[in-house]
C-alpha atoms as a PDB file:
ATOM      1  CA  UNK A   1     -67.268  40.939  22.834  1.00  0.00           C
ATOM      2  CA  UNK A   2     -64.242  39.988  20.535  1.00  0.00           C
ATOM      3  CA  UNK A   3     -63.014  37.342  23.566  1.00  0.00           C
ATOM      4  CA  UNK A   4     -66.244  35.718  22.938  1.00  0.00           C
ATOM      5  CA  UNK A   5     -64.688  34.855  19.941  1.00  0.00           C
ATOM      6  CA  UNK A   6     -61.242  33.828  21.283  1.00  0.00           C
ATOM      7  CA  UNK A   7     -60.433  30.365  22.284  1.00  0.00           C
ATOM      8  CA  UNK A   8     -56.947  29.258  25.035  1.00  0.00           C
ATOM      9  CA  UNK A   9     -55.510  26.967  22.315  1.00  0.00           C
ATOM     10  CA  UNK A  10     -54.964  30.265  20.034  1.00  0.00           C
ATOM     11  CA  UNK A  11     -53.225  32.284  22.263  1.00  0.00           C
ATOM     12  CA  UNK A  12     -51.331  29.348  23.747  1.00  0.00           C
ATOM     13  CA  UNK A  13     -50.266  29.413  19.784  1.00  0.00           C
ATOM     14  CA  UNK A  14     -49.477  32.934  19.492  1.00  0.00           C
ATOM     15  CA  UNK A  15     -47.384  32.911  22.887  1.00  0.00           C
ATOM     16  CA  UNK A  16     -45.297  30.162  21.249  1.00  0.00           C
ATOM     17  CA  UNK A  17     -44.976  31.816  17.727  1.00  0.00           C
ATOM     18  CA  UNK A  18     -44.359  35.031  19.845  1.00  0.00           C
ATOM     19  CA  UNK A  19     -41.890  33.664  22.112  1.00  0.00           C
ATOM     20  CA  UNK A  20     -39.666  31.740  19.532  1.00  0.00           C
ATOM     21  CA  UNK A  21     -39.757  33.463  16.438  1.00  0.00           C
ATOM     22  CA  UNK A  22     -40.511  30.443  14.321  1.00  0.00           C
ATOM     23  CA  UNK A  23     -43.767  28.436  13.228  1.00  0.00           C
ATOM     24  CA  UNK A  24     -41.858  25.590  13.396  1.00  0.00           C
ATOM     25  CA  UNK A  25     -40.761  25.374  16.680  1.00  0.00           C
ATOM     26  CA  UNK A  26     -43.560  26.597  17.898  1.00  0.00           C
ATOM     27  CA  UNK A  27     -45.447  23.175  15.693  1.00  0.00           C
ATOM     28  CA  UNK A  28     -42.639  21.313  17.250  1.00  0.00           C
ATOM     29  CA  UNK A  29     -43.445  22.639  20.917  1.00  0.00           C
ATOM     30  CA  UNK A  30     -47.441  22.313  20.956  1.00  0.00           C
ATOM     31  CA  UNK A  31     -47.388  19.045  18.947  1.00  0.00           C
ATOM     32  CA  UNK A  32     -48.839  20.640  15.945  1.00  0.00           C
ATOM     33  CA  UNK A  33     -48.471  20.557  12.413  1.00  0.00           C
ATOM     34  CA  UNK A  34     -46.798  23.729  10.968  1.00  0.00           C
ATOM     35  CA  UNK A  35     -49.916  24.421   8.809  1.00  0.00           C
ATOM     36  CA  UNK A  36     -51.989  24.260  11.792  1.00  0.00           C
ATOM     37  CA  UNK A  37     -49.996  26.693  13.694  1.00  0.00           C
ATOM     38  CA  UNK A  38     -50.425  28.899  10.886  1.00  0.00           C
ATOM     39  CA  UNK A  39     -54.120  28.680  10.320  1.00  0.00           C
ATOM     40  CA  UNK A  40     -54.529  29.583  13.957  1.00  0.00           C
ATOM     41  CA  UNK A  41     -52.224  32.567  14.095  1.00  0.00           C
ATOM     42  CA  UNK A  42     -54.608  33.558  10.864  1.00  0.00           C
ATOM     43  CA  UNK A  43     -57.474  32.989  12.667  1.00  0.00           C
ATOM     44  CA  UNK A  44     -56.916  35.133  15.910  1.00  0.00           C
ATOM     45  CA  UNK A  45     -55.864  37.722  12.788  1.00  0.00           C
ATOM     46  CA  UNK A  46     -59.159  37.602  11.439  1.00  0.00           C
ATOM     47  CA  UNK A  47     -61.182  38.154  15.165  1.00  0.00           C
ATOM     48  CA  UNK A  48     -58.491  40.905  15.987  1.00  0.00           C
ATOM     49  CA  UNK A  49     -58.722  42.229  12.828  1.00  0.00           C
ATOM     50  CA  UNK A  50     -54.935  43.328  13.354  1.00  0.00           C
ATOM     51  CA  UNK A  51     -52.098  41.563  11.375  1.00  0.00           C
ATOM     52  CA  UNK A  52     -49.809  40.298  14.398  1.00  0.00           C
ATOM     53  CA  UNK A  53     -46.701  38.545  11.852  1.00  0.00           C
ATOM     54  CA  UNK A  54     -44.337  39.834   9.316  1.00  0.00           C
ATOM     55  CA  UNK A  55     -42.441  37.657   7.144  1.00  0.00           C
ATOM     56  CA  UNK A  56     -38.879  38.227   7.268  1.00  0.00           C
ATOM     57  CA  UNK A  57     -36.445  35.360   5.781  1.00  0.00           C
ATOM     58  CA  UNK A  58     -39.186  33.269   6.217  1.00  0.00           C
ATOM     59  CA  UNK A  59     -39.134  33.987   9.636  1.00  0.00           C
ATOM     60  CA  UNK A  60     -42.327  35.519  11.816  1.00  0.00           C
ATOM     61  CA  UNK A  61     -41.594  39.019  13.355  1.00  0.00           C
ATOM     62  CA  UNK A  62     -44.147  40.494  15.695  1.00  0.00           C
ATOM     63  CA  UNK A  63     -45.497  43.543  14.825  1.00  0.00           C
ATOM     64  CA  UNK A  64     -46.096  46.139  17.650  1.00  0.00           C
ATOM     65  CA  UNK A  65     -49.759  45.107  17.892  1.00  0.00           C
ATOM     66  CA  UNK A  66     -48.204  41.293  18.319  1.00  0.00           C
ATOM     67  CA  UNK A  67     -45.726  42.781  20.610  1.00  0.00           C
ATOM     68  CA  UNK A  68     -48.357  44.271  23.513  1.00  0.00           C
ATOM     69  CA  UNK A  69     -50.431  41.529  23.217  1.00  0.00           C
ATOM     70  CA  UNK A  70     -47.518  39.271  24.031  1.00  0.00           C
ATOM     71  CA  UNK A  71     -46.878  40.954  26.779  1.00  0.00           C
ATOM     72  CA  UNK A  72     -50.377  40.477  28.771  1.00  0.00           C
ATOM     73  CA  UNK A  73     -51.345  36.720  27.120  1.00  0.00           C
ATOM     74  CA  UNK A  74     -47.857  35.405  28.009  1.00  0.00           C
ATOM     75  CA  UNK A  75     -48.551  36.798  31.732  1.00  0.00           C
ATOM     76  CA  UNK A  76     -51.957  35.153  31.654  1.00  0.00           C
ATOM     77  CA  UNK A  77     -51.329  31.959  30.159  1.00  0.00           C
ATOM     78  CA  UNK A  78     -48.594  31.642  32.529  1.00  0.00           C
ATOM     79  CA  UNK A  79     -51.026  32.313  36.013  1.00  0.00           C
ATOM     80  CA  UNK A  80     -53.673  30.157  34.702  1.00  0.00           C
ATOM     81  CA  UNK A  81     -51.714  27.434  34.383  1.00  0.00           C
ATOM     82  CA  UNK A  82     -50.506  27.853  38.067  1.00  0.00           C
ATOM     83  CA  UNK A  83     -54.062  28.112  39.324  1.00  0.00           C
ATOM     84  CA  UNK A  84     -55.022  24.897  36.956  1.00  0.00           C
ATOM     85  CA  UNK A  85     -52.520  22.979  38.543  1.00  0.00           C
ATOM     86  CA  UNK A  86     -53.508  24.648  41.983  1.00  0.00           C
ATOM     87  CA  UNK A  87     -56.957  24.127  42.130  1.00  0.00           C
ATOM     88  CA  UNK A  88     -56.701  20.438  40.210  1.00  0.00           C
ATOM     89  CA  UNK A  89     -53.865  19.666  42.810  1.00  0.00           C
ATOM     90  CA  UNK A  90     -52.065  17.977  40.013  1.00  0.00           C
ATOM     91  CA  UNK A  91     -47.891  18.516  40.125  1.00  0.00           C
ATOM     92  CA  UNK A  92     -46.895  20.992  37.491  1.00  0.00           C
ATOM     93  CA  UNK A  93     -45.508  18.774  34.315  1.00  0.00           C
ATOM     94  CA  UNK A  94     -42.806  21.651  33.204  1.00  0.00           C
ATOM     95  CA  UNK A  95     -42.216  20.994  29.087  1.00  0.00           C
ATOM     96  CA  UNK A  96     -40.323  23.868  26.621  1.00  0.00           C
ATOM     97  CA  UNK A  97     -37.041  24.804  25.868  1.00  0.00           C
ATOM     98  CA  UNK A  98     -35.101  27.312  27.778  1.00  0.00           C
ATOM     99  CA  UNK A  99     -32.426  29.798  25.829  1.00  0.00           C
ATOM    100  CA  UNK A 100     -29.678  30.244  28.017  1.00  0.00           C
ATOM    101  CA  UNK A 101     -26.418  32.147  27.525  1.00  0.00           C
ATOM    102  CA  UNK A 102     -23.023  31.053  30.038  1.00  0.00           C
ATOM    103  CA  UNK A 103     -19.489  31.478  30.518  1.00  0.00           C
ATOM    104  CA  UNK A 104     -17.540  28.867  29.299  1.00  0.00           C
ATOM    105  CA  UNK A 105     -15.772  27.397  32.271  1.00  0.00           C
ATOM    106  CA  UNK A 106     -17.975  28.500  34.959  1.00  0.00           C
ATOM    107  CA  UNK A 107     -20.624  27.018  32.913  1.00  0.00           C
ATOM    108  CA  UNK A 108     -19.195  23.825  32.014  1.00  0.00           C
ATOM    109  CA  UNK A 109     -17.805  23.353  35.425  1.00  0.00           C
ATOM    110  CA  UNK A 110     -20.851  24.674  37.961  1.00  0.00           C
ATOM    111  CA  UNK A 111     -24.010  25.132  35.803  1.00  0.00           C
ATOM    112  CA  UNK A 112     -24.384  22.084  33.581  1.00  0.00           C
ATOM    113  CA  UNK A 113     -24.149  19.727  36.195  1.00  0.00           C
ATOM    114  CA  UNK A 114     -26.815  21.728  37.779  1.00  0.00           C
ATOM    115  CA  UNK A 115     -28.847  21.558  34.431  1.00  0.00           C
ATOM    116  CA  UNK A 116     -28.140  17.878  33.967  1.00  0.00           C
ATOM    117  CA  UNK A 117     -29.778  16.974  37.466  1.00  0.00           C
ATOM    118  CA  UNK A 118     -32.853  19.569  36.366  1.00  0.00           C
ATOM    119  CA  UNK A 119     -32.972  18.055  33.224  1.00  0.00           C
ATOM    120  CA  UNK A 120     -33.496  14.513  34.859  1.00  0.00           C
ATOM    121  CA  UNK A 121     -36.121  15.680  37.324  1.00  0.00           C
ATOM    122  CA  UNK A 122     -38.077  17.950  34.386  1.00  0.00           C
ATOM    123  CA  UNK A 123     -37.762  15.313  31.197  1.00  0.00           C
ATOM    124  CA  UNK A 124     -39.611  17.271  28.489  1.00  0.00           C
ATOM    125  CA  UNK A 125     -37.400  20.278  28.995  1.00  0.00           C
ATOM    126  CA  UNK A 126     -35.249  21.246  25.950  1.00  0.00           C
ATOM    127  CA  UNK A 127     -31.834  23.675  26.338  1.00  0.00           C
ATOM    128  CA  UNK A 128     -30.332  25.605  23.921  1.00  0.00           C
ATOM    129  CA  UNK A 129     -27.195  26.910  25.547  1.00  0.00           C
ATOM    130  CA  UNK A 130     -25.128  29.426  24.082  1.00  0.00           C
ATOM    131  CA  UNK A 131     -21.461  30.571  25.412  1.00  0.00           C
ATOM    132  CA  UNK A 132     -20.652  33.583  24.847  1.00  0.00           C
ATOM    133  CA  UNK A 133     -18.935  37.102  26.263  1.00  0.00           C
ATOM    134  CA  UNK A 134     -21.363  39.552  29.026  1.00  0.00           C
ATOM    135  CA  UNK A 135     -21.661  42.273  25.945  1.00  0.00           C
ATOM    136  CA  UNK A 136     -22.751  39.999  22.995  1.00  0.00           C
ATOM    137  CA  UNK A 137     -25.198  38.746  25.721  1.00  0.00           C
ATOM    138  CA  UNK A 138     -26.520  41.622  26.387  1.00  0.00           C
ATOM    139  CA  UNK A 139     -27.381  41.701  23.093  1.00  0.00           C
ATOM    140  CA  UNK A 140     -28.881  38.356  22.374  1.00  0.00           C
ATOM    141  CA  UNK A 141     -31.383  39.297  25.809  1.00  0.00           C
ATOM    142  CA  UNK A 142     -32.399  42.796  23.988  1.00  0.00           C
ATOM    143  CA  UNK A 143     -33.312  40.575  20.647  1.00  0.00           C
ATOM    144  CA  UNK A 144     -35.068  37.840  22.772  1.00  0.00           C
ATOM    145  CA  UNK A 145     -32.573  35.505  21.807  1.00  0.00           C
ATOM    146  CA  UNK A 146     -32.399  34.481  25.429  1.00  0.00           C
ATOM    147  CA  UNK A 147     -34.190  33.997  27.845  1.00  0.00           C
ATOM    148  CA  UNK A 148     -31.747  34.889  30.617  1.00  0.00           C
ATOM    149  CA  UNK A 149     -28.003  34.495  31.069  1.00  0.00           C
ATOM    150  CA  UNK A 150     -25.329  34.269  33.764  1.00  0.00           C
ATOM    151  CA  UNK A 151     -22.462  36.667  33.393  1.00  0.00           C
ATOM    152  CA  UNK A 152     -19.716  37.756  35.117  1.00  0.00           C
ATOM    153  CA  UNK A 153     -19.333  41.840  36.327  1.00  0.00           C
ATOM    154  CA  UNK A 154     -20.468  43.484  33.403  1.00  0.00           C
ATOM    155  CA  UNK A 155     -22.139  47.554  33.226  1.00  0.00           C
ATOM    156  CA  UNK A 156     -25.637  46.208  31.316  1.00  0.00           C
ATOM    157  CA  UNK A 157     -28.736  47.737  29.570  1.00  0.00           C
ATOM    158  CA  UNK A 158     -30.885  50.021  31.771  1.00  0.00           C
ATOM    159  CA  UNK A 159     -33.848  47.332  30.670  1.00  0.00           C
ATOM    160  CA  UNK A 160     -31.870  44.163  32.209  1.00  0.00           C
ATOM    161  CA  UNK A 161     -31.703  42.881  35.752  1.00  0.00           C
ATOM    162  CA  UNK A 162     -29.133  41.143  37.693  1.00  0.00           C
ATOM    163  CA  UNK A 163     -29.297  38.795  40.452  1.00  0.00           C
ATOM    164  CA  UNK A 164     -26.246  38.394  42.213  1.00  0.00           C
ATOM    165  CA  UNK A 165     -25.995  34.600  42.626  1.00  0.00           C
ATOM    166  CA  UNK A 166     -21.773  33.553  43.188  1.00  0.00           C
ATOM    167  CA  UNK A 167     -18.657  34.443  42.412  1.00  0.00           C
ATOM    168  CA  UNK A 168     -15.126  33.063  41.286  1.00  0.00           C
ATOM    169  CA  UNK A 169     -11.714  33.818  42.853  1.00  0.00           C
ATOM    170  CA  UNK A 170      -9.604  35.319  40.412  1.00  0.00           C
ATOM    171  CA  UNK A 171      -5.505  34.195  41.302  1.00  0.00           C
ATOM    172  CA  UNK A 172      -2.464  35.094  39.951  1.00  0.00           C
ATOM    173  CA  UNK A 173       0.074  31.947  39.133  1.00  0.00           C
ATOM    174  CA  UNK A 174       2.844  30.804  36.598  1.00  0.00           C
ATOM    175  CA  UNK A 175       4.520  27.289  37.011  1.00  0.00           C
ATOM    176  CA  UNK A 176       7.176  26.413  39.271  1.00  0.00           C
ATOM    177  CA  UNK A 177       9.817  26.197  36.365  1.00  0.00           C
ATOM    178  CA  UNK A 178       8.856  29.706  34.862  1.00  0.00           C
ATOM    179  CA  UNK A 179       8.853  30.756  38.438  1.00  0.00           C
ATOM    180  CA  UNK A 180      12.544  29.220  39.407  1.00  0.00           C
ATOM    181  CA  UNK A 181      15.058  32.111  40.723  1.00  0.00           C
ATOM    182  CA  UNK A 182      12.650  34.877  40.258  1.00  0.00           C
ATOM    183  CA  UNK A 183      11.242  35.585  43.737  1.00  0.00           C
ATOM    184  CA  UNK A 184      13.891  37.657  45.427  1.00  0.00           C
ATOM    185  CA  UNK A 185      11.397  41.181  44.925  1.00  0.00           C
ATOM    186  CA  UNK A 186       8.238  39.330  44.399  1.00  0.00           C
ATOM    187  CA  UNK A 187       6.239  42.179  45.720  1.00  0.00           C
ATOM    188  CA  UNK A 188       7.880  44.785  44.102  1.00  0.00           C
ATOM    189  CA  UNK A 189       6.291  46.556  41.371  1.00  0.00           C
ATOM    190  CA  UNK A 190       9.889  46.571  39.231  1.00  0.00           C
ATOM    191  CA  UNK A 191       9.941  42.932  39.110  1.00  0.00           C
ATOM    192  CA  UNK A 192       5.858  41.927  38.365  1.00  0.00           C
ATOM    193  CA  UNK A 193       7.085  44.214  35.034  1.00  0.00           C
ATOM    194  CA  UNK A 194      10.092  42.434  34.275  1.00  0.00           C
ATOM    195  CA  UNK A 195       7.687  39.252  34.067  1.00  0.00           C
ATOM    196  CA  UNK A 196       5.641  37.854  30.679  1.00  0.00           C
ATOM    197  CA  UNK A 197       2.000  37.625  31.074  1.00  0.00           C
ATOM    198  CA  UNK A 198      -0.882  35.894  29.378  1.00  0.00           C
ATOM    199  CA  UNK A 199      -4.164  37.607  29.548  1.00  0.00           C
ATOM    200  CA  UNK A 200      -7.945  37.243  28.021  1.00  0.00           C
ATOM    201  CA  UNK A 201      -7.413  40.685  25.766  1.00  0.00           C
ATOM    202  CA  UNK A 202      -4.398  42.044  24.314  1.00  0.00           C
ATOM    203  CA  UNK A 203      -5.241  45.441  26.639  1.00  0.00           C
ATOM    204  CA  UNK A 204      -5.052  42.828  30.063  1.00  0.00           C
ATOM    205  CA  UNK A 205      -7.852  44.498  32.396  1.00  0.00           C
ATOM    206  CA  UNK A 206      -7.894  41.374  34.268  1.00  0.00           C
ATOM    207  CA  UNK A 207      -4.226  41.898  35.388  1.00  0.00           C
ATOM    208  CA  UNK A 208      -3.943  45.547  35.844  1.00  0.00           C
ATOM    209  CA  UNK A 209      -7.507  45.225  38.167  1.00  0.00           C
ATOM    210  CA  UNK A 210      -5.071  42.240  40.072  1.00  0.00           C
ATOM    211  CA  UNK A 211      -2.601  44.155  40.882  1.00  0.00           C
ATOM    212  CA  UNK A 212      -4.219  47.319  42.262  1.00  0.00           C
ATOM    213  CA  UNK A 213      -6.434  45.357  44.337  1.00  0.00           C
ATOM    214  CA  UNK A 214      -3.318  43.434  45.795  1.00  0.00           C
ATOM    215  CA  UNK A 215      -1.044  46.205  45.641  1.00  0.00           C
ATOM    216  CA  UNK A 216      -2.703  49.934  43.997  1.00  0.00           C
ATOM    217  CA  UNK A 217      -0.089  49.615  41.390  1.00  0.00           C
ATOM    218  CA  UNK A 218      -1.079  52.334  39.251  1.00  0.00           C
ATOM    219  CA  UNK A 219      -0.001  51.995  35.496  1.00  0.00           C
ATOM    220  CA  UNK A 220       1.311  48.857  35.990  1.00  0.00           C
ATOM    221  CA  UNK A 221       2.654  48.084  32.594  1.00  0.00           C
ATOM    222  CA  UNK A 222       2.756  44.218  31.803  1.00  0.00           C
ATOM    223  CA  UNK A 223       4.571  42.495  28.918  1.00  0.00           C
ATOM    224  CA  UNK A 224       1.739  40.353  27.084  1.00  0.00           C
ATOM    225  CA  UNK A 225       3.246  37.608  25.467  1.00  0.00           C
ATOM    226  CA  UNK A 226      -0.268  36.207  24.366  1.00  0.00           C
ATOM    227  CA  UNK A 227      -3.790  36.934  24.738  1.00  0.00           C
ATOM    228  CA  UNK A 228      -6.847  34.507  24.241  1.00  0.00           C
ATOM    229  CA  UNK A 229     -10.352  33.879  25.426  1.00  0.00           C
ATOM    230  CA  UNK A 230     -10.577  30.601  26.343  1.00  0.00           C
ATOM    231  CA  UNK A 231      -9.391  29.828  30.117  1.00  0.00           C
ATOM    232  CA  UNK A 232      -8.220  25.997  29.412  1.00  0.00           C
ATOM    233  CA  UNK A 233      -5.716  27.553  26.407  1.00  0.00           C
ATOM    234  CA  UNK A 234      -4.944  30.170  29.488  1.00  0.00           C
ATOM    235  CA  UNK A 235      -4.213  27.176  31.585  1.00  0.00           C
ATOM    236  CA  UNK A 236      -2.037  25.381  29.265  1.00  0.00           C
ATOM    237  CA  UNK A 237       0.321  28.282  28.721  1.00  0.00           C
ATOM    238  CA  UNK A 238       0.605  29.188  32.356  1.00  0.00           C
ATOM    239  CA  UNK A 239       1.452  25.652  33.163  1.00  0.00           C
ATOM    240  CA  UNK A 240       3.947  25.287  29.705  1.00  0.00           C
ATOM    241  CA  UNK A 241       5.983  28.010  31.491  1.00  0.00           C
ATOM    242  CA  UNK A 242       4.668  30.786  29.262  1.00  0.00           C
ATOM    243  CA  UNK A 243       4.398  33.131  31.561  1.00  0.00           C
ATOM    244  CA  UNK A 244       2.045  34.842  34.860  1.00  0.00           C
ATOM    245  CA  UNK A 245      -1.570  34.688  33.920  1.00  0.00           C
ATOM    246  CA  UNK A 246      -5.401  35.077  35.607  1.00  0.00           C
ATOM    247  CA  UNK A 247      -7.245  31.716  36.663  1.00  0.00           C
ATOM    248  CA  UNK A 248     -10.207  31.443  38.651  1.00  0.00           C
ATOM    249  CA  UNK A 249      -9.139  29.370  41.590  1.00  0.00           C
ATOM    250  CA  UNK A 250     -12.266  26.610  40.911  1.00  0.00           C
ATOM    251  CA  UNK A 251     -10.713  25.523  37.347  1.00  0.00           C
ATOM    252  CA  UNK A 252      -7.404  25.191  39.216  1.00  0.00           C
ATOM    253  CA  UNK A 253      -9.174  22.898  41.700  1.00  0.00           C
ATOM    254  CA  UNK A 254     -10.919  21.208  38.566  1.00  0.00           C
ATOM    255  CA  UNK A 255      -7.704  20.773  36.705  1.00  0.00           C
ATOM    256  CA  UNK A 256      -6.023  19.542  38.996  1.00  0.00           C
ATOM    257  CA  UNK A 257      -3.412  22.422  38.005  1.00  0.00           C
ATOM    258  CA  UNK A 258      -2.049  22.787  41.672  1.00  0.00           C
ATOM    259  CA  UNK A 259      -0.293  19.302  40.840  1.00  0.00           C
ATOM    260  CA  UNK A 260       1.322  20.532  38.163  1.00  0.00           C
ATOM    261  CA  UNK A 261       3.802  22.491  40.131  1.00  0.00           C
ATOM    262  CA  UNK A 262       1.707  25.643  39.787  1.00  0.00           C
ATOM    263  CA  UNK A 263       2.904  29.065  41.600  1.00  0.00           C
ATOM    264  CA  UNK A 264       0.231  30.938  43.111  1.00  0.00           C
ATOM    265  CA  UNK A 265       1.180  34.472  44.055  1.00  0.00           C
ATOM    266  CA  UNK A 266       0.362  35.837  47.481  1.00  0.00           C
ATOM    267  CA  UNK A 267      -0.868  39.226  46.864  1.00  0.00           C
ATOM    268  CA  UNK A 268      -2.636  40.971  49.717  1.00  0.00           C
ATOM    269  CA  UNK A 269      -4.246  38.014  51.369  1.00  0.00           C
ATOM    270  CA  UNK A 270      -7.623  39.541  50.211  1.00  0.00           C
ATOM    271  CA  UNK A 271      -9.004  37.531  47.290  1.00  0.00           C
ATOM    272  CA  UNK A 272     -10.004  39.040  44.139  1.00  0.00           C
ATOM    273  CA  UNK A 273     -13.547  37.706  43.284  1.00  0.00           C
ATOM    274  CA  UNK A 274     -15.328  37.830  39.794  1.00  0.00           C
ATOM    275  CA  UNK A 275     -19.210  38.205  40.663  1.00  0.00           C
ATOM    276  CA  UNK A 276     -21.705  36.331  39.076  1.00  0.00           C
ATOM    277  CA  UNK A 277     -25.223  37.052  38.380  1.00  0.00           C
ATOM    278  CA  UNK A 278     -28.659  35.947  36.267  1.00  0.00           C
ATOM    279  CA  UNK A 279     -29.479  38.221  34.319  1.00  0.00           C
ATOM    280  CA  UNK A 280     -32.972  38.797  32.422  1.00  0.00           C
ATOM    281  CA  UNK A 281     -35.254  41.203  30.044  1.00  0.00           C
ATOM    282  CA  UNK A 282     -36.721  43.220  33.099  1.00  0.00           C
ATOM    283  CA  UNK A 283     -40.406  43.260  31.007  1.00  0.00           C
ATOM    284  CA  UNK A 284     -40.390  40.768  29.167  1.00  0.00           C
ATOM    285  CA  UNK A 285     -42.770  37.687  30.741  1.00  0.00           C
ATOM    286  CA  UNK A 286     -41.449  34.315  30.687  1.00  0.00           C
ATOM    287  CA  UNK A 287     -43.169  30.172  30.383  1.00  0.00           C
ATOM    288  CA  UNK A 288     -43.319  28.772  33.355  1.00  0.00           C
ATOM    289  CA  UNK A 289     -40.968  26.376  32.250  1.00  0.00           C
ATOM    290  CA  UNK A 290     -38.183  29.491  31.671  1.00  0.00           C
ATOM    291  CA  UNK A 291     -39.592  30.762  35.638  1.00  0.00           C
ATOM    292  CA  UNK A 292     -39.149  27.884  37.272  1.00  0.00           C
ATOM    293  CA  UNK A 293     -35.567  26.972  35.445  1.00  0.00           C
ATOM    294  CA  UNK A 294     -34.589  30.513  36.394  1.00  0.00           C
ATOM    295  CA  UNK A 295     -35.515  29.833  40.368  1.00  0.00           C
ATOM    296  CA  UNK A 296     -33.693  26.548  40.553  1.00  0.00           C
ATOM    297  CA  UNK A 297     -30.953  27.736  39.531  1.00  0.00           C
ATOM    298  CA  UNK A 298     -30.670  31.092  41.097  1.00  0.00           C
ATOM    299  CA  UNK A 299     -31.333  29.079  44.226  1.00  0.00           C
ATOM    300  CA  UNK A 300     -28.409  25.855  43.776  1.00  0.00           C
ATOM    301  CA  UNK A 301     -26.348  28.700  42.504  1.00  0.00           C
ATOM    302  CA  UNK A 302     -26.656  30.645  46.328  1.00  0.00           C
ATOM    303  CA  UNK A 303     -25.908  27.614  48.109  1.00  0.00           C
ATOM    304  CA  UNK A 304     -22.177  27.200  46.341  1.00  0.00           C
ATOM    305  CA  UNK A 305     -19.160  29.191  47.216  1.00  0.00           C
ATOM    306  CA  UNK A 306     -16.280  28.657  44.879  1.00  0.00           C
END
């Protein structure tokens, strides 16, 4: 029988190899040199009589064969270590880096200190965090170049699934001073128009969804003075007296903006919220480590309302 042949340390090396695209990370992650990892992924080669890597750019691409094997060893290397750890009734020592993609602020403000107090309670796990829009990260899950993400509402590959896990409250405000003698038809749909606006794209969905879900304006045509995707620049501009612009209503908190003699429009008394969710490769089987990063966070993530 070929498994007869097959020893745990090689597929433990071919998950890595596998599941990071480089021999040396994977040398890096098991402690290895990167001519041993190599001389192992030879050797299950040789037993399977299959080649399992391409190089490409001196990087290791799976072949198909590589590919379904991946997707049972990962699966099994990942149980057996929960029944080792079971039936040894030793507590599970989680080591391995996590690939995670966030939103900037929502990231920066709710998830790394989340990650931080992980990180102190797990020391030998490793984060690579990327930032980065819902459709690039779609992307980067597709490729494998994450392990999961959180992202705001976003329509997402057939092959990728969501958790819902919070949300942000999307508000309307300018400053005081931009604000001064303009609120004599403040709900009128002539005078939102006759104000400037700074949105996250030049074509402003975030506004036009803002104002028919406060008021089903339809064709509500803003005047955007600037657009850019970054929410602190957004900040600065609404507070400089640039003009009406989208904030989620924990950055205002954060910042401190309300200080600032901010303006918060009204609307319908209905908040707009911006859902969040984790969002992961439906078949593709994670490390433990990735499984049990996922679950902490999906379940801190639950317990805040922002």
């Amino acid at each position: 029988m070929i498994i007869d042949n097959i020893n745990l340390n090689l597929l433990r090396v071919f998950d890595s190899v596998c599941r990071t695209r480089s021999m040396t990370k994977a040398a890096q992650e098991l402690f290895m040199t990167q001519s041993g990892v190599s001389q192992n992924i030879k050797t299950l080669e040789d037993v399977l009589q299959v080649k399992l890597f391409d190089r490409v750019k001196q990087r290791p691409v799976p072949t198909q064969k590589a590919l379904e094997l991946y997707a049972y060893s990962s699966e099994v290397l990942v149980s057996l270590e929960k029944v080792f750890n079971q039936i040894s009734s030793q507590e599970v020592t989680l080591r391995g880096t996590v690939k995670l993609g966030l939103p900037i602020e929502f990231g920066n403000n709710v998830v790394l200190p989340l990650l931080a107090s992980w990180a102190k309670e797990h020391p030998q796990i490793n984060f690579q965090i990327q930032y980065d829009l819902a459709p690039r990260m779609n992307n980067a899950l597709l490729n494998g170049d994450l392990d999961f993400s959180i992202v705001d509402e976003f329509s997402f590959d057939p092959q990728i699934e969501s958790v819902p896990v919070s949300y942000e409250t999307l508000t309307l405000c300018a400053s005081q001073k931009y604000m001064k003698d303009r609120d004599k038809l403040k709900k009128e749909k002539r005078f939102f128009e006759s104000l400037d606006y700074i949105d996250y794209t030049e074509d402003a969905p975030i506004i036009d969804q803002w104002f028919k879900h406060h008021y089903r304006f339809g064709h509500f045509r803003p005047n955007i003075r600037a657009s850019l995707m970054d929410v602190q620049g957004m900040a600065r501009m609404i507070s400089e007296g640039m003009g009406a612009g989208i904030l989620p209503l924990h950055v205002i908190k954060k910042n401190k903006l309300q200080k600032m003699q901010l303006y918060m429009f009204e609307g319908s008394g209905r908040p707009l919220l911006n859902h969040l969710s984790l969002v992961s490769l439906k078949k593709r089987t994670h490390s433990l480590v990735v499984q049990e990063t996922f679950k902490y966070l999906k379940e801190e993530l639950l317990k805040r309302k922002l």
